[in-house]
Structure formats: structure tokens, C-alpha cells
Protein backbone atom coordinates (compact mmCIF):
# COMPACT_ATOMS: atom_id res chain seq x y z
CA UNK A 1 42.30 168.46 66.99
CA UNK A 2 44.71 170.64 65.28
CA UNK A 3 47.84 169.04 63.96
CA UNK A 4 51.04 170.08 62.29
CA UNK A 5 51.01 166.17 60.92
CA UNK A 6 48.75 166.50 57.29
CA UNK A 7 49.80 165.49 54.08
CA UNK A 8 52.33 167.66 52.42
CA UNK A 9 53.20 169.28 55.65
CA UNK A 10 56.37 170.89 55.96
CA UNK A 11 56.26 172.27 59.48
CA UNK A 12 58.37 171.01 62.08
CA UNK A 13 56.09 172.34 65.43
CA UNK A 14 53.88 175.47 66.13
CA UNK A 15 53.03 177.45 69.31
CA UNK A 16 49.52 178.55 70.23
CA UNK A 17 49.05 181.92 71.04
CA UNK A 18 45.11 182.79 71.10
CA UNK A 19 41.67 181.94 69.52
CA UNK A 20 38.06 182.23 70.01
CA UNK A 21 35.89 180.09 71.67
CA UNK A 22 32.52 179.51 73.24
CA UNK A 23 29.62 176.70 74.21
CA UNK A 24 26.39 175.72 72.55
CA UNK A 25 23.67 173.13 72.61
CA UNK A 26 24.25 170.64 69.99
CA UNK A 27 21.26 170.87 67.03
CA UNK A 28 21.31 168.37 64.62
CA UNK A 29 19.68 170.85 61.98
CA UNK A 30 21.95 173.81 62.42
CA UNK A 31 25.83 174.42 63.20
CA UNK A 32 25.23 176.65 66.68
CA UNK A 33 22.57 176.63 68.65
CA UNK A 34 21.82 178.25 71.85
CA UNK A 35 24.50 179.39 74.06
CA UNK A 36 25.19 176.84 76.72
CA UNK A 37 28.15 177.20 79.70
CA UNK A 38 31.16 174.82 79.36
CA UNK A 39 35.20 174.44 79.89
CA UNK A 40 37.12 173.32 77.22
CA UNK A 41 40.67 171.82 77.52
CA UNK A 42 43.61 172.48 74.87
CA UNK A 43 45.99 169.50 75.56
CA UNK A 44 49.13 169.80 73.21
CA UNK A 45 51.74 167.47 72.44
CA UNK A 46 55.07 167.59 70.85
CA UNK A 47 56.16 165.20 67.90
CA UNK A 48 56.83 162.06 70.21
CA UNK A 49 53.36 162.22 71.78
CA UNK A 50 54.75 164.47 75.05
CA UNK A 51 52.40 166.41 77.24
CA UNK A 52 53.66 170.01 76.37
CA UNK A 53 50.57 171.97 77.86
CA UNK A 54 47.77 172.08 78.71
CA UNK A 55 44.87 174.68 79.63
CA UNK A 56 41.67 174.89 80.73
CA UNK A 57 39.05 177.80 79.00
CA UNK A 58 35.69 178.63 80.63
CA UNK A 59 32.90 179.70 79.13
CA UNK A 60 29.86 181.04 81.44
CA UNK A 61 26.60 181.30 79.14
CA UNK A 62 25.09 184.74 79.94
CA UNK A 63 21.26 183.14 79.58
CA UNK A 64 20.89 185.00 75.99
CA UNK A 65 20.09 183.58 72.60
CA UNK A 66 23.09 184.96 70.97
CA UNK A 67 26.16 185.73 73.07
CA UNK A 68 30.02 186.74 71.84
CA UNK A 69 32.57 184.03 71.85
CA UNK A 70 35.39 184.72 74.69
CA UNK A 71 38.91 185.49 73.58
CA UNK A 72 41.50 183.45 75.11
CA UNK A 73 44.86 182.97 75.49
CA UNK A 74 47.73 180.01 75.72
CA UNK A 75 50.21 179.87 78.30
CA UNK A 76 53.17 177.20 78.32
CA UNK A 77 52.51 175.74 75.09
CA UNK A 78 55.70 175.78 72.63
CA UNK A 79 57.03 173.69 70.06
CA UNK A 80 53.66 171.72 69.72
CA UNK A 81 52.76 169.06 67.24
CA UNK A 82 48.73 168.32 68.16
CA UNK A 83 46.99 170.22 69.85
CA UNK A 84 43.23 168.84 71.24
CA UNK A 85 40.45 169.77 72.57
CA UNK A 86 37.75 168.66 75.24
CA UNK A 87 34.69 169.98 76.12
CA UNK A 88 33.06 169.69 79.38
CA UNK A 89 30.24 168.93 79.64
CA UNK A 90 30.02 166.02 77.15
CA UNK A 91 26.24 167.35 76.21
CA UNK A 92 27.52 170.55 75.14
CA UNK A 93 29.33 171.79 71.59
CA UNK A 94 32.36 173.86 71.64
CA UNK A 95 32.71 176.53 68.52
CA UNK A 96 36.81 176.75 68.21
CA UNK A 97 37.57 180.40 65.83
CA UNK A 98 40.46 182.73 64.59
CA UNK A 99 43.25 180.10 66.09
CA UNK A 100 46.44 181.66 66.13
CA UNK A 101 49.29 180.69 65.82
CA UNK A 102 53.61 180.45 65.70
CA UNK A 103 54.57 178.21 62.77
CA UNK A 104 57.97 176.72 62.91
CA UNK A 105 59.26 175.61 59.52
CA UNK A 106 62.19 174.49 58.09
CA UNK A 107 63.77 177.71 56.48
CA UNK A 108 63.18 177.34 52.26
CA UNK A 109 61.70 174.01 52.70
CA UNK A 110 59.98 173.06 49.87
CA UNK A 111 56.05 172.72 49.56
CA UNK A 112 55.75 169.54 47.64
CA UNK A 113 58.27 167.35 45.94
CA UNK A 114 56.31 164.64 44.74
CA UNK A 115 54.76 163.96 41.76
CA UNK A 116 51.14 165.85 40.72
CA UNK A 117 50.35 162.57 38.98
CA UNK A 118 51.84 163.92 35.48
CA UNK A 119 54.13 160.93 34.81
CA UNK A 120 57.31 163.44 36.43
């Protein structure tokens, strides 16, 4: 899941726009493995927990050992809050890369305002 809701956050929503994804066989002793077909579904939701999109990205394994991730793209997704993803099938691993995305922010809000823990 990616979320605009973390500690110290100061957005108020983003918009997806693209990333990088692909499919592997899960290995407990490494982070990839071998390429393995899949779909994965981005399912983003505004602040109150709304549906606000959500897309489905297919991945075709080409048989290969190693194999480029595919770029895709988000349609109908604005002013998300949490934005997660699904992989199909369960037995696979998706690799998620390079998200991009449209921040929106209150204008000049401030970073932090609390206290660093130096008695302030």
C-alpha cells in the first residue's frame, strides 16, 4: 500500500500517474526471482475510505530468466489518499518501481511542529 497517511505527513491527497511493475516467483533467499505472469490491481481511496479508482495491470512473463518490468499508466485516479495493490495470482510476487506521482499539499504548510524531544 501506498498512503498519504504517515507520521508527520502534511499532504492532503495525491494522484497516480505511472510506475513500473512486473511478476516473479516468490524465493525466500532472494528479493526477485524468476519472472512469472500476473495482474496486479491498484485500488485507491480518498480520505473517507471512497473507491476513487481502480485498475487492473498485466504482466505476461516472456519464459526468460530476466525480463524488463512493464511501464504503466493510471487512469481515473485523483485526489487519492491509499492507494493498494493486489496481485493475481496469490502464488506470485509483484515488484512495484519508480511510482509517480501528483502531491497535493497545503501551500507553506509546515513539515513538523512538534517537539524533536529537546524539552521545546
Amino acid at each position: 500500500m501506498i498512503t498519504a497517511d504517515y507520521i508527520e505527513s502534511t499532504l492532503q491527497s495525491f494522484t497516480p500517474k505511472s510506475f513500473w511493475y512486473g511478476c516473479v516467483a516468490p524465493f525466500p533467499y532472494t528479493a526477485g526471482s524468476v519472472p512469472e505472469s500476473c495482474n496486479i490491481t491498484a485500488t485507491g481511496f480518498d480520505k473517507g475510505g471512497q473507491l476513487v479508482g481502480k485498475q487492473t495491470f498485466e504482466f505476461k512473463a516472456n519464459g526468460s530468466v530476466i525480463q524488463d518490468q512493464n511501464y504503466g499508466e493510471f487512469w481515473g485516479f485523483n485526489n487519492v489518499w491509499s492507494i493498494a495493490f493486489g496481485v493475481q495470482p496469490v502464488t506470485t510476487a509483484a515488484l512495484v518501481d519508480n511510482f509517480i506521482a501528483r502531491l497535493a499539499q497545503e501551500e507553506c504548510a509546515p513539515y513538523y511542529t512538534g517537539s524533536y524531544g529537546n524539552g521545546l
